[in-house]
Structure formats: C-alpha cells, structure tokens
N, C-alpha and C. Protein backbone atom coordinates (compact mmCIF):
# COMPACT_ATOMS: atom_id res chain seq x y z
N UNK A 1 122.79 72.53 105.79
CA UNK A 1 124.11 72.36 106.38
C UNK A 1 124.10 72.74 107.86
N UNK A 2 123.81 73.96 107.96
CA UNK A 2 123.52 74.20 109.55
C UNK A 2 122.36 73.10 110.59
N UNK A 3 121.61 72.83 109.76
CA UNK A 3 120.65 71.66 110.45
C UNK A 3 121.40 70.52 110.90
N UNK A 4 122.09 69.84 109.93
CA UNK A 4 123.06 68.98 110.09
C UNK A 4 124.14 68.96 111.31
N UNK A 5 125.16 70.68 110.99
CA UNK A 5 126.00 70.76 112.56
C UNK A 5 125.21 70.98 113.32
N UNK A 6 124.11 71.74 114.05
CA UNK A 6 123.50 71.80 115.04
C UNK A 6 123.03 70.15 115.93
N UNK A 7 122.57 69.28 114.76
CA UNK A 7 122.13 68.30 114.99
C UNK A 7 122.75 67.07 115.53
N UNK A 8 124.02 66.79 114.94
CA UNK A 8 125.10 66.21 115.01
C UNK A 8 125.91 66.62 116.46
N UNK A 9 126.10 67.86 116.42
CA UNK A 9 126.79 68.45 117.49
C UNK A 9 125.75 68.51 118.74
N UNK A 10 124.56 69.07 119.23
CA UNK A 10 124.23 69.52 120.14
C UNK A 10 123.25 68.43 120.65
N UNK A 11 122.67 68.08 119.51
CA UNK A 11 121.70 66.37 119.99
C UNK A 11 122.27 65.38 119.75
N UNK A 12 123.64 65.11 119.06
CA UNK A 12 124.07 63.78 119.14
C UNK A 12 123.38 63.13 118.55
N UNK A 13 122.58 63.25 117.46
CA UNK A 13 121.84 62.36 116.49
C UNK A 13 122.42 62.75 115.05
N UNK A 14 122.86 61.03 114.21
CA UNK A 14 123.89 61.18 113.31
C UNK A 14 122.39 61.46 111.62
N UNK A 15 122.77 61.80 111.02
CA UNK A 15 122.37 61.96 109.42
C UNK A 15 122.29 60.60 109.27
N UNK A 16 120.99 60.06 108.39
CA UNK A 16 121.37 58.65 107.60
C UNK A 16 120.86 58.79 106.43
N UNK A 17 120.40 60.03 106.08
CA UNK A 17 119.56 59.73 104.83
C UNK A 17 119.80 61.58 104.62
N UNK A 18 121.02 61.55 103.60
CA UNK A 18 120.85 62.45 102.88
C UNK A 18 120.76 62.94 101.62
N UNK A 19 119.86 63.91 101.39
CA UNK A 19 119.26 63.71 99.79
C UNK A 19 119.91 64.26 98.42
N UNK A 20 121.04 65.31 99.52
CA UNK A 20 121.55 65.85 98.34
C UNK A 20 122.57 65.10 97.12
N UNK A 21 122.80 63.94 97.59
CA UNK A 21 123.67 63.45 96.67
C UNK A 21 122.71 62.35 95.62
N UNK A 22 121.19 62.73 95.69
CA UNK A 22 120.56 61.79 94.73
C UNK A 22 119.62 63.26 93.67
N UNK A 23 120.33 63.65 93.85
CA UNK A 23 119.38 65.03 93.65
C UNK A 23 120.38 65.11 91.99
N UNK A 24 119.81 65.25 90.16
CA UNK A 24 120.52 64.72 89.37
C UNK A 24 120.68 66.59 88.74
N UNK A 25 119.37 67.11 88.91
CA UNK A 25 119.01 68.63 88.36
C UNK A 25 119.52 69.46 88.80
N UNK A 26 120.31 70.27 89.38
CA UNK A 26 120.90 71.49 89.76
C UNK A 26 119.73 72.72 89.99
N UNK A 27 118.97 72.89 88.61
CA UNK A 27 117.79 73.94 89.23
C UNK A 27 116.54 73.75 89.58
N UNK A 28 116.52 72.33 90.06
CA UNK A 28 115.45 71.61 90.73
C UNK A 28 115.23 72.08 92.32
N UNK A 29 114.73 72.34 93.21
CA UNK A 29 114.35 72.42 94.74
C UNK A 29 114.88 70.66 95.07
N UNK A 30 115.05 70.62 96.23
CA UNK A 30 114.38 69.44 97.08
C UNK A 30 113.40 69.32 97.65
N UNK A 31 113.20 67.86 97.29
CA UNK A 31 111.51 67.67 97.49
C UNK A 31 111.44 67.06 99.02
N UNK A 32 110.80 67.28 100.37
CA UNK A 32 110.69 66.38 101.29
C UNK A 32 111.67 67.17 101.94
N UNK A 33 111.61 66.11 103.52
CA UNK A 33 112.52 66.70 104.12
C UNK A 33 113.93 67.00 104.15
N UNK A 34 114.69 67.89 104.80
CA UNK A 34 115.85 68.10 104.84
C UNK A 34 116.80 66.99 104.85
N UNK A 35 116.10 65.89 105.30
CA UNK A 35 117.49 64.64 105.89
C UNK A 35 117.09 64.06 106.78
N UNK A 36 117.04 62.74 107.31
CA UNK A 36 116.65 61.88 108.22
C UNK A 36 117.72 61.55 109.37
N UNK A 37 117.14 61.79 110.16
CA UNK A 37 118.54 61.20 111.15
C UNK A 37 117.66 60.59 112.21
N UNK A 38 118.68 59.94 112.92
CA UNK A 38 118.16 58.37 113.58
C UNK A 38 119.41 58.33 115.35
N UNK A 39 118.56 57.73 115.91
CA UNK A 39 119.23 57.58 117.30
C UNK A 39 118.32 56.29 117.62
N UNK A 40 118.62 55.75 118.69
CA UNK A 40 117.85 54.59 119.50
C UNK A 40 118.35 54.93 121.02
N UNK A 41 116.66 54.52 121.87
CA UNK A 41 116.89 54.80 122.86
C UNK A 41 117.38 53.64 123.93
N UNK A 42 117.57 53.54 125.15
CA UNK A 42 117.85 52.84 126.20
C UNK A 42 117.19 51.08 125.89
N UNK A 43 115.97 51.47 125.56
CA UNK A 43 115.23 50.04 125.39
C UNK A 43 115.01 49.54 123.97
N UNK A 44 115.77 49.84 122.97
CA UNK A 44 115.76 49.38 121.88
C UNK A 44 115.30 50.36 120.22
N UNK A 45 114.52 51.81 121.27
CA UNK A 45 113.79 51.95 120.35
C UNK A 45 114.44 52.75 119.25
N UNK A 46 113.66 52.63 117.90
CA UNK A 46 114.51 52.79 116.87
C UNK A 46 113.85 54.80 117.12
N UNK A 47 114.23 55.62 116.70
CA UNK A 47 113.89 57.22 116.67
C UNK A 47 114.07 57.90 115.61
N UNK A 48 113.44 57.83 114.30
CA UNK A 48 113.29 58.71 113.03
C UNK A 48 113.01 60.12 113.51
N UNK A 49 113.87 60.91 113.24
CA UNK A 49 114.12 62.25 113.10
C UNK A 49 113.64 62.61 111.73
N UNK A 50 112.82 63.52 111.00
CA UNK A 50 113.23 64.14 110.19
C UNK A 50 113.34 65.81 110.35
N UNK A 51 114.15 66.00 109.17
CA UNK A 51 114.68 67.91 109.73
C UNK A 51 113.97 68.50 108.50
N UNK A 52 114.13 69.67 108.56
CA UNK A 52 113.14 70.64 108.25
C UNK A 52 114.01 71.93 108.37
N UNK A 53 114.52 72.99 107.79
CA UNK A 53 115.12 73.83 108.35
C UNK A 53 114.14 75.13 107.38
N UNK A 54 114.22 76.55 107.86
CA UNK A 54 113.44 77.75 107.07
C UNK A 54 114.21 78.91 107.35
N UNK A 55 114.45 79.57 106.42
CA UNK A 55 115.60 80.64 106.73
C UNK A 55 114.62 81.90 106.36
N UNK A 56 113.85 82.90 107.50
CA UNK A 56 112.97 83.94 106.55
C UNK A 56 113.27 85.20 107.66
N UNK A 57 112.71 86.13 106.82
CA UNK A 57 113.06 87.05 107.83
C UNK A 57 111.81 87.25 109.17
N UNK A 58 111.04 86.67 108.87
CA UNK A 58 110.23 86.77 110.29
C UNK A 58 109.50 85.51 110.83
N UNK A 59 110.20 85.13 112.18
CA UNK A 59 110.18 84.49 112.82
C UNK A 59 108.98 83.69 113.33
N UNK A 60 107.84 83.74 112.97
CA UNK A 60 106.36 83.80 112.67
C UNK A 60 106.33 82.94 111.37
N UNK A 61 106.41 83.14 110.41
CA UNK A 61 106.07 82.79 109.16
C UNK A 61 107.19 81.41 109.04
N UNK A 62 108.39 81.56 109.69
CA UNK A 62 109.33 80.66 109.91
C UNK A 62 109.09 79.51 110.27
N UNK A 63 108.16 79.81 111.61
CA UNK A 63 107.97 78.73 112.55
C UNK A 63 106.44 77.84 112.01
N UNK A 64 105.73 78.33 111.28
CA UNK A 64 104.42 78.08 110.47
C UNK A 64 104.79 77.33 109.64
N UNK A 65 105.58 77.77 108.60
CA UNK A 65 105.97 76.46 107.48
C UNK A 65 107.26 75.64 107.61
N UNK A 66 107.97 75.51 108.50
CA UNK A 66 108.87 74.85 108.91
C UNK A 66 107.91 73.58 109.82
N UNK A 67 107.20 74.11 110.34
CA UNK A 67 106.10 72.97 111.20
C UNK A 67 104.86 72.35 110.18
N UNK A 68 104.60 73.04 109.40
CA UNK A 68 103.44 72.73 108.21
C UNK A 68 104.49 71.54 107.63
N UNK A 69 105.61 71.64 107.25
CA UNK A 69 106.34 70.87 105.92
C UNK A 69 106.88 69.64 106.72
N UNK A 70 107.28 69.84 108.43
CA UNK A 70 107.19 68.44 108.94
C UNK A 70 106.16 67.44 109.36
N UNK A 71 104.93 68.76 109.44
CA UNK A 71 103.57 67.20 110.38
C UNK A 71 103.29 66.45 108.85
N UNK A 72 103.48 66.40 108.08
CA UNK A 72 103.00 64.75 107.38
C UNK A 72 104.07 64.11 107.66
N UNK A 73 104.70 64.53 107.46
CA UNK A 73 105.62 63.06 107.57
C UNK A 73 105.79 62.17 109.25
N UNK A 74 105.26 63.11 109.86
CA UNK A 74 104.72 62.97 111.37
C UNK A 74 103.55 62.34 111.56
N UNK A 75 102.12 63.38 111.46
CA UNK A 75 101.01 62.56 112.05
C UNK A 75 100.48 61.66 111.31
N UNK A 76 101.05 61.25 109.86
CA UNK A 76 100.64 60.91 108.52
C UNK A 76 100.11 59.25 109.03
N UNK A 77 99.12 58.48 109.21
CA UNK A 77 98.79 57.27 109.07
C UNK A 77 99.98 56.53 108.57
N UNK A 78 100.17 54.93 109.21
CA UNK A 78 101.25 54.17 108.44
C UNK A 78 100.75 53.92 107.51
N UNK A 79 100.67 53.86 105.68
CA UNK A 79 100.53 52.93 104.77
C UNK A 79 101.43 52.96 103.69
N UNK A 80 101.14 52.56 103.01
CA UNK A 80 102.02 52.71 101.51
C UNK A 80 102.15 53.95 100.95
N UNK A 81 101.45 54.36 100.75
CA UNK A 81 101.72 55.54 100.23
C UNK A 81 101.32 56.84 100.84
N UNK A 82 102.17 56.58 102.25
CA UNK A 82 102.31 57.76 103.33
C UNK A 82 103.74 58.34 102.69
N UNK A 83 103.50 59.90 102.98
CA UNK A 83 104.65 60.79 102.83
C UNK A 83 105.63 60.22 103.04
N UNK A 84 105.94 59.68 104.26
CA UNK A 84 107.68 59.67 104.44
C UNK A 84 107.98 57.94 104.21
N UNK A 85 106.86 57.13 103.70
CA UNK A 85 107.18 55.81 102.94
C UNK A 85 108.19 56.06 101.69
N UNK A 86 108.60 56.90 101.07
CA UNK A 86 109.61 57.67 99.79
C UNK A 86 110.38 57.61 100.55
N UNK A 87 111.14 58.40 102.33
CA UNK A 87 112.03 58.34 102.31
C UNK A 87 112.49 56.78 103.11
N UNK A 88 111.69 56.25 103.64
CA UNK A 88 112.18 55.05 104.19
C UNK A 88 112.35 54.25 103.42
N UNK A 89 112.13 54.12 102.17
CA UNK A 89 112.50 53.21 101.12
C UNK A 89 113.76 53.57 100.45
N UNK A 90 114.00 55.10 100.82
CA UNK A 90 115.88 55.49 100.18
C UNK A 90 116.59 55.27 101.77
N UNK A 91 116.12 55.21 102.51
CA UNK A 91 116.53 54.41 103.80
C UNK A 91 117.28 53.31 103.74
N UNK A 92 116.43 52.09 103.32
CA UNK A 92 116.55 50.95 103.02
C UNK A 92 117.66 50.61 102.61
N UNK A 93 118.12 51.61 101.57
CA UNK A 93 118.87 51.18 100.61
C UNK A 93 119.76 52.35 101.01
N UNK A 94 119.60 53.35 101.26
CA UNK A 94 121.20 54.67 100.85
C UNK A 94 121.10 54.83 102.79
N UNK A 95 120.73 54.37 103.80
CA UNK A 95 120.92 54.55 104.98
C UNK A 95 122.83 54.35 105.21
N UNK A 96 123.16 55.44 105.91
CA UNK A 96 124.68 55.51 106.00
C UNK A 96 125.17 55.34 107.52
N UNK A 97 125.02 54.21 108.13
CA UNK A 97 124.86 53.55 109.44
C UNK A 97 126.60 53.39 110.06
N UNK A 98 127.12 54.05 110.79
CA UNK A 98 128.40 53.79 111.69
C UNK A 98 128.22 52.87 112.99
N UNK A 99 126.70 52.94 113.70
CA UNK A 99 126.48 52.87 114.98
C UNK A 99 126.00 50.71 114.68
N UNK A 100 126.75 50.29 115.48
CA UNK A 100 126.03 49.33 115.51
C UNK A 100 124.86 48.97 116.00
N UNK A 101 124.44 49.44 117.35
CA UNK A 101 122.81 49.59 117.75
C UNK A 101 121.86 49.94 116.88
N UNK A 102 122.53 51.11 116.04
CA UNK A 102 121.80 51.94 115.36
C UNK A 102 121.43 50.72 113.88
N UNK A 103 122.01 50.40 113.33
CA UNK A 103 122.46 49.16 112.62
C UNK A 103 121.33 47.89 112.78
N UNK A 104 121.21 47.54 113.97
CA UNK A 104 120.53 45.95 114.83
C UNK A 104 119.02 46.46 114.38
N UNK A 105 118.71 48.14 114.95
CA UNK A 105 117.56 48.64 115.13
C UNK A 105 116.64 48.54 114.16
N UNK A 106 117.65 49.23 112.82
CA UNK A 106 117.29 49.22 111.45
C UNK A 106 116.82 47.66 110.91
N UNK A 107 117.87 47.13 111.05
CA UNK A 107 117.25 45.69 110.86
C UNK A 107 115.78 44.73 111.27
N UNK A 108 115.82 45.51 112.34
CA UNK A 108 114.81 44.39 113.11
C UNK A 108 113.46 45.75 112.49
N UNK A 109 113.88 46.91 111.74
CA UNK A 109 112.19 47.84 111.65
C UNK A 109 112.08 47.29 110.17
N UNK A 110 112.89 47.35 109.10
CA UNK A 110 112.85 47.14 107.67
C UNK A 110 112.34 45.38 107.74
N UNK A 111 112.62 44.53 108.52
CA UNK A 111 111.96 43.40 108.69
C UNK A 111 110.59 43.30 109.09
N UNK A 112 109.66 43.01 107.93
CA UNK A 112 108.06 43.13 108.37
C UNK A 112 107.80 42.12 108.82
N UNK A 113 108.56 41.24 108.92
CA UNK A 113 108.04 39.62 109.44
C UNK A 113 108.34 39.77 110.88
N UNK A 114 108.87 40.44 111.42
CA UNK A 114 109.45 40.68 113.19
C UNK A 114 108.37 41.27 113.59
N UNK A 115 107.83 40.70 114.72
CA UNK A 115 107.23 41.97 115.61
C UNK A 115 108.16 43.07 116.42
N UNK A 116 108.92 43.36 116.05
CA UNK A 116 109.99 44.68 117.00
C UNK A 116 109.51 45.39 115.40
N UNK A 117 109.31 45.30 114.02
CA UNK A 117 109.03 46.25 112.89
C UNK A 117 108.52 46.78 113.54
N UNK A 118 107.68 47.54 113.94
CA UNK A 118 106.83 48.60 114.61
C UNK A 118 107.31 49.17 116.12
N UNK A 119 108.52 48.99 116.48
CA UNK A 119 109.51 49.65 117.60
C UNK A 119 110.07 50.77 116.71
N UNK A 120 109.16 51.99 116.58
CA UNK A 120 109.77 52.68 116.15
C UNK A 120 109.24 54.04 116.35
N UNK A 121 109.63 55.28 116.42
CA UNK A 121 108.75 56.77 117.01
C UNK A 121 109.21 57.88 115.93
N UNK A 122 108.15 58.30 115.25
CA UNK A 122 108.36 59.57 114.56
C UNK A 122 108.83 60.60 114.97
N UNK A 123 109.75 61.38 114.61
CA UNK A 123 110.01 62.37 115.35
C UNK A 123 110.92 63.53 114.44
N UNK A 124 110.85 65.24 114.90
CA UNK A 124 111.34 66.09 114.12
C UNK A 124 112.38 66.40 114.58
N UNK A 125 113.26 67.45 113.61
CA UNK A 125 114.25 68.23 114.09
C UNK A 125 114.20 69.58 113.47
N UNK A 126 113.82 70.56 114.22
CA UNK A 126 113.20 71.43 113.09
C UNK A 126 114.11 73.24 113.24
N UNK A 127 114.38 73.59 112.49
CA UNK A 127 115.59 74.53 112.49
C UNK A 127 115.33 75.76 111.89
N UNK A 128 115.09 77.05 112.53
CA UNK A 128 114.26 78.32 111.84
C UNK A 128 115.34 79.41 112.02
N UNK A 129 115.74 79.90 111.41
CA UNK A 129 117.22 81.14 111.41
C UNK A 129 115.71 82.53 110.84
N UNK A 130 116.33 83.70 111.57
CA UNK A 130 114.82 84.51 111.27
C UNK A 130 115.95 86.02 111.49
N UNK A 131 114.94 87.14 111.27
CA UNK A 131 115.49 88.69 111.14
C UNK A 131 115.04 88.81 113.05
N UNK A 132 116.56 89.42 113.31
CA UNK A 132 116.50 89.88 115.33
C UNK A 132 116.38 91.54 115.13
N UNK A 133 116.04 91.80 115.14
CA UNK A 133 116.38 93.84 115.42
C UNK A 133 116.90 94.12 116.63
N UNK A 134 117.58 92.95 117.76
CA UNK A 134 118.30 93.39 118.43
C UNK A 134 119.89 93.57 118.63
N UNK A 135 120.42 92.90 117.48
CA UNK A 135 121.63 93.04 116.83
C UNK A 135 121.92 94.76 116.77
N UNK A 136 122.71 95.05 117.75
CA UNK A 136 122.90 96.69 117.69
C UNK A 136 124.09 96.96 116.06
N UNK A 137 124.08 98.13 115.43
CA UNK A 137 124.90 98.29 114.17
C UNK A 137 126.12 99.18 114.64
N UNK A 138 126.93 99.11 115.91
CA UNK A 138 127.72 99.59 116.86
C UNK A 138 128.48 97.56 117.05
N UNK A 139 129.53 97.52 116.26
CA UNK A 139 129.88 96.49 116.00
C UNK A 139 131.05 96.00 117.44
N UNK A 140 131.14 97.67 118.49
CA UNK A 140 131.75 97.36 119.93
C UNK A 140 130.89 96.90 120.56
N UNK A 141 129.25 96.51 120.43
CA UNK A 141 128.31 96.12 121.71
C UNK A 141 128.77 95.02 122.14
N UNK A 142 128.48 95.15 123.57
CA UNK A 142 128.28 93.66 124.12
C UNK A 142 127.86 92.78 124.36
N UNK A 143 128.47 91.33 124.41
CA UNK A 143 127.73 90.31 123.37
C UNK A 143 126.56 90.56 125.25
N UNK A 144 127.10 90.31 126.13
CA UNK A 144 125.74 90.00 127.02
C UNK A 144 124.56 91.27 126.92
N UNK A 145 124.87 92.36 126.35
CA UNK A 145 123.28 92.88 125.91
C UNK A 145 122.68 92.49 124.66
N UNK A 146 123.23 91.60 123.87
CA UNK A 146 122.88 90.76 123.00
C UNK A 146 121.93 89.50 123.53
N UNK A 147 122.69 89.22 124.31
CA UNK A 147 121.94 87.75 125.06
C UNK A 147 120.66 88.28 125.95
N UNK A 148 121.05 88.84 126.79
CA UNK A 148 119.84 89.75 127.30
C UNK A 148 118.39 90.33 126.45
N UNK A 149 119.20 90.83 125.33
CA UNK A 149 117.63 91.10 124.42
C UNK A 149 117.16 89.50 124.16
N UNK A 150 118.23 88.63 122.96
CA UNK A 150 117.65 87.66 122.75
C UNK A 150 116.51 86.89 123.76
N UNK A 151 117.25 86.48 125.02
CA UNK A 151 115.97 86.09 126.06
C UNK A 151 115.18 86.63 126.13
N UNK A 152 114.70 87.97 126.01
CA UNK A 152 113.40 88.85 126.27
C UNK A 152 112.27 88.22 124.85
N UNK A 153 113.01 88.06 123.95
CA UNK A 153 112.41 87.83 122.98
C UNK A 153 112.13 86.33 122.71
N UNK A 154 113.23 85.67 123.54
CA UNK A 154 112.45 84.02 123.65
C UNK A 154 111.10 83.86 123.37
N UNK A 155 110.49 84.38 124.65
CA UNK A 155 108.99 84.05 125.22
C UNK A 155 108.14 84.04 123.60
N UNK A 156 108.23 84.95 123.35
CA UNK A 156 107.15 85.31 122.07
C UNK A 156 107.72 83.61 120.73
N UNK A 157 109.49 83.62 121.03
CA UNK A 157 109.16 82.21 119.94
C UNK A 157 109.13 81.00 120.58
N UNK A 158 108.92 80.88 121.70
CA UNK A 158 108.53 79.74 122.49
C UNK A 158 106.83 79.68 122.18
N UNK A 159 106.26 81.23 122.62
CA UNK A 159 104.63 80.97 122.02
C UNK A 159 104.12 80.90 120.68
N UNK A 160 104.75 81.02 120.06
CA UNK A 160 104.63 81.05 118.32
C UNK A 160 104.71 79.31 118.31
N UNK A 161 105.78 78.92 118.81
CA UNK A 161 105.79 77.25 118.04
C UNK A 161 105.58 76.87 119.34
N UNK A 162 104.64 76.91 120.50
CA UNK A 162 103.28 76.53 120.96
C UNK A 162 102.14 76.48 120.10
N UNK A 163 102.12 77.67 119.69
CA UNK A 163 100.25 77.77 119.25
C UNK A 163 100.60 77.11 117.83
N UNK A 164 101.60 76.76 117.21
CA UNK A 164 101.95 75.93 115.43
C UNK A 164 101.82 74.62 116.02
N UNK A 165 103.00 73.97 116.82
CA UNK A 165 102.19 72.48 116.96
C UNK A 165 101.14 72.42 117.56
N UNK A 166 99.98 73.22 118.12
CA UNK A 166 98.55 72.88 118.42
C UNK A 166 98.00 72.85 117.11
N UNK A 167 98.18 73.66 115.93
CA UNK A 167 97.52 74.04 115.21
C UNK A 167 97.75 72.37 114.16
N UNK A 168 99.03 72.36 114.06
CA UNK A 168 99.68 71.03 113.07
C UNK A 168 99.32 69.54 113.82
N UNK A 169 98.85 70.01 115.18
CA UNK A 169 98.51 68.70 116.03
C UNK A 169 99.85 67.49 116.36
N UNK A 170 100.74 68.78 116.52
CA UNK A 170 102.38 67.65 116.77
C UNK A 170 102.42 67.76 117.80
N UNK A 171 101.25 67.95 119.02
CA UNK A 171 102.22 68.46 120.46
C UNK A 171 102.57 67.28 121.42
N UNK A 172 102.34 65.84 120.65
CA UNK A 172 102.66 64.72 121.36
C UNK A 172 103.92 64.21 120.56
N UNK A 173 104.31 64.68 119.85
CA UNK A 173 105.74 64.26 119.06
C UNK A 173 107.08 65.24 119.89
N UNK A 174 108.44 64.59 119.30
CA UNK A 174 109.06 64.44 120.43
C UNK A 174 109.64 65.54 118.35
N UNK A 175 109.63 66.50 119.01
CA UNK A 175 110.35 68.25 117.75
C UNK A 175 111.12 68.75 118.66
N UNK A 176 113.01 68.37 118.69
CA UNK A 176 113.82 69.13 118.78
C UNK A 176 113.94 70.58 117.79
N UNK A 177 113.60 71.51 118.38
CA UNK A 177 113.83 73.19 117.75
C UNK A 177 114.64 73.81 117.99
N UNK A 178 115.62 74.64 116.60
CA UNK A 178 116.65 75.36 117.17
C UNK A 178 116.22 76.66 116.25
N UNK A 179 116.65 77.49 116.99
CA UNK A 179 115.96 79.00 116.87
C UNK A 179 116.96 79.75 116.70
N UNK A 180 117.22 80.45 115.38
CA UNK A 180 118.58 80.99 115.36
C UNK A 180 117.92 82.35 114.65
N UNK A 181 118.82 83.01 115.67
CA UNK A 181 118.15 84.43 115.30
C UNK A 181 119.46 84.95 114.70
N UNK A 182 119.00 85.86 113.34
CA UNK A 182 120.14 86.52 112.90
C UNK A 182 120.40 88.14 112.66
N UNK A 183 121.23 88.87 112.09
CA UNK A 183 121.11 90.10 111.71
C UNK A 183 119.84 90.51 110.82
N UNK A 184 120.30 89.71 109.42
CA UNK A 184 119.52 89.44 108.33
C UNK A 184 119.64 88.17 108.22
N UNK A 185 118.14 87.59 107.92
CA UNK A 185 117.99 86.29 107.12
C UNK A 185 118.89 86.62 105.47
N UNK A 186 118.68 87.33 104.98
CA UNK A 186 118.71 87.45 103.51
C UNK A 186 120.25 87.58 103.52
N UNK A 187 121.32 88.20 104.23
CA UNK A 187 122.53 88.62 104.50
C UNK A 187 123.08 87.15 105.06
N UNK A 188 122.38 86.43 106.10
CA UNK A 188 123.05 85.28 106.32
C UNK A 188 122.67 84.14 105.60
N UNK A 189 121.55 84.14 103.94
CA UNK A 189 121.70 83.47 103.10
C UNK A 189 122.98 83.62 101.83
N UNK A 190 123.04 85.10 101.79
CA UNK A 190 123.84 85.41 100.87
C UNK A 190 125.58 85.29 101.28
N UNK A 191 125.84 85.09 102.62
CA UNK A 191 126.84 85.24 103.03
C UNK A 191 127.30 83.27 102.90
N UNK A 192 126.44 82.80 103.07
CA UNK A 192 126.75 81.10 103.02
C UNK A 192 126.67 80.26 101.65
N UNK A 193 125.59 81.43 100.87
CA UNK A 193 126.23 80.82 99.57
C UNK A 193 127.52 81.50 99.09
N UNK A 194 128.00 82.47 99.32
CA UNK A 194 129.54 83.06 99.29
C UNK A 194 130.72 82.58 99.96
N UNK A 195 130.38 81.73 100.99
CA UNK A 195 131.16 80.70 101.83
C UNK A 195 131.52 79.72 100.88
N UNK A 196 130.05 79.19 100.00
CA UNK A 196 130.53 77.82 99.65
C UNK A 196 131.09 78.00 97.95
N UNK A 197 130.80 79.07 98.04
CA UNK A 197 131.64 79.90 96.47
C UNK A 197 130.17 79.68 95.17
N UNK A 198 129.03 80.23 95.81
CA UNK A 198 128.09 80.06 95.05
C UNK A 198 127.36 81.15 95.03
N UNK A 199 126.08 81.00 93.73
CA UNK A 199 125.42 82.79 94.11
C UNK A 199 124.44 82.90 93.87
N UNK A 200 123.51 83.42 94.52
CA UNK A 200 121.85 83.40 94.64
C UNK A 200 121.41 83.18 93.09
C-alpha cells in the first residue's frame, strides 16, 4: 500500500497490474512482485516498473532482499519462461490502463508482429521502511533534529544500495528507491495492520 502512494504520488507512475485481487487463499504469501506500474517516455517508450517493497528492522538486510527479489525480473534474458513473462501475461489481460499513450504503448509491445514490440525498458521501484534510532522517545523533539540525524545517516543507505546493485548487477537499470526510516519496523507493521482492522 505504501509502495503504491509513494509511487503514484511522488513519481507519477500509475499501478497496472495489481495482484492482490487475483490472490483466491488468504494464508497464502504473494508470489512475485509487489505490482507493475508503467509510464512512457517523450519518444514512445513503453517503461515497466516493477515494485518490491521490505519492511525489516535493519536497513542492510532491507536493502539486500528487496534488490535480490527485483533483479530477475530485471536482468532476466527475454524468453518464455523468464520470471516476469507470468506477470506480463496477467498484463495482457488484467492491465488497468486510464492513460491513452499509456494504452497505444501497450498495444504496439503485446503485438509481436510490430517492430516497436521490443520499445520497451525494464525497470524497478523499490521501497525499504527499516528501524532509525534517531527518533528521540521525548515526543516534544524537533522535527529538524530529526531531519538532521536522518541526513547524517543517508550516506551509509545510499552506500548499502550502491554496493547491492553492484552485487545484483542492476546498476544500469533505471531503480527508483524510497527509504523510509521508521521508529520500529515491527510497530509500524503492527500499527497498519490495525489501521486496516487486521492482526498479525
């Protein structure tokens, strides 16, 4: 859910493929990525997003399997039975298209007989919420010595998901990252399934 508003709101790239409404089991996981979302650029090109989001308490381990669970569906060879061929085939069919560009784009990639089918760029959206210890428990602090720590602590998750896409070999893919640091991971899981009136 938060992948979604962040995504929608701050990149302006809409959802077209979301899984939760094919999902039949209740105590099943989801399999694959978070949700596909799609934009096109200036010259036609079509832009597969997929998201990925990891909610843990350390920011390290966050950024490792949140980047592990998107490079297949990234550096994965085109064929048939590539990873994210499953979701472009619920594409096909459950893609939830408002944009007319967005619309033309789709058309001319799901058409294998076109040469524009292959106008198209893999790409992530990848979303890590993690434990901050700079959250003071003095609930008068101020938010700018809040912001102040947070930046100090940038650097280290800017180099963390440096040295993960060297390692996953994504550093030529185009991975919007949003880095959300919290009190508690475990407190701001338990607090959102209590939002939506649900319980661990």
């Amino acid at each position: 859910m938060l992948l979604y508003l962040l995504a929608e709101r701050f990149l302006q790239v809409p959802l077209v493929l979301c899984k939760m409404d094919l999902k039949t089991d209740s105590r099943m996981h989801y399999h694959g990525a978070d949700g596909v979302y799609a934009s096109v650029n200036k010259d036609g090109l079509l832009k597969l997003f997929w998201g990925e989001s990891k909610v843990y308490g350390d920011p390290t381990s966050a950024i490792r399997d949140c980047l592990a669970s998107l490079a297949p569906f990234l550096v994965e060879v085109d064929h048939e039975g590539a990873g994210r061929e499953r979701d472009l085939i619920l594409l096909s069919d459950k893609a939830d298209l408002n944009d007319p560009d967005l619309t033309a784009a789709f058309r001319k990639y799901f058409d294998r007989n076109s040469p524009l089918s292959n106008r198209v760029e893999y790409c992530g959206i990848a979303l890590i919420a993690f434990d901050a210890d700079f959250y003071p428990t003095d609930t008068k602090a101020v938010a700018d010595e809040i912001l102040s720590s947070a930046k100090g602590e940038m650097q280290n998750w800017i180099k963390n998901v440096k040295n993960r896409l060297g390692i996953e070999k994504l550093e030529k893919f185009d991975i919007q990252f949003f880095c959300v640091p919290v009190p508690s991971a475990d407190g701001f899981r338990q607090a959102f399934l209590k939002a939506l009136g649900l319980s661990k």
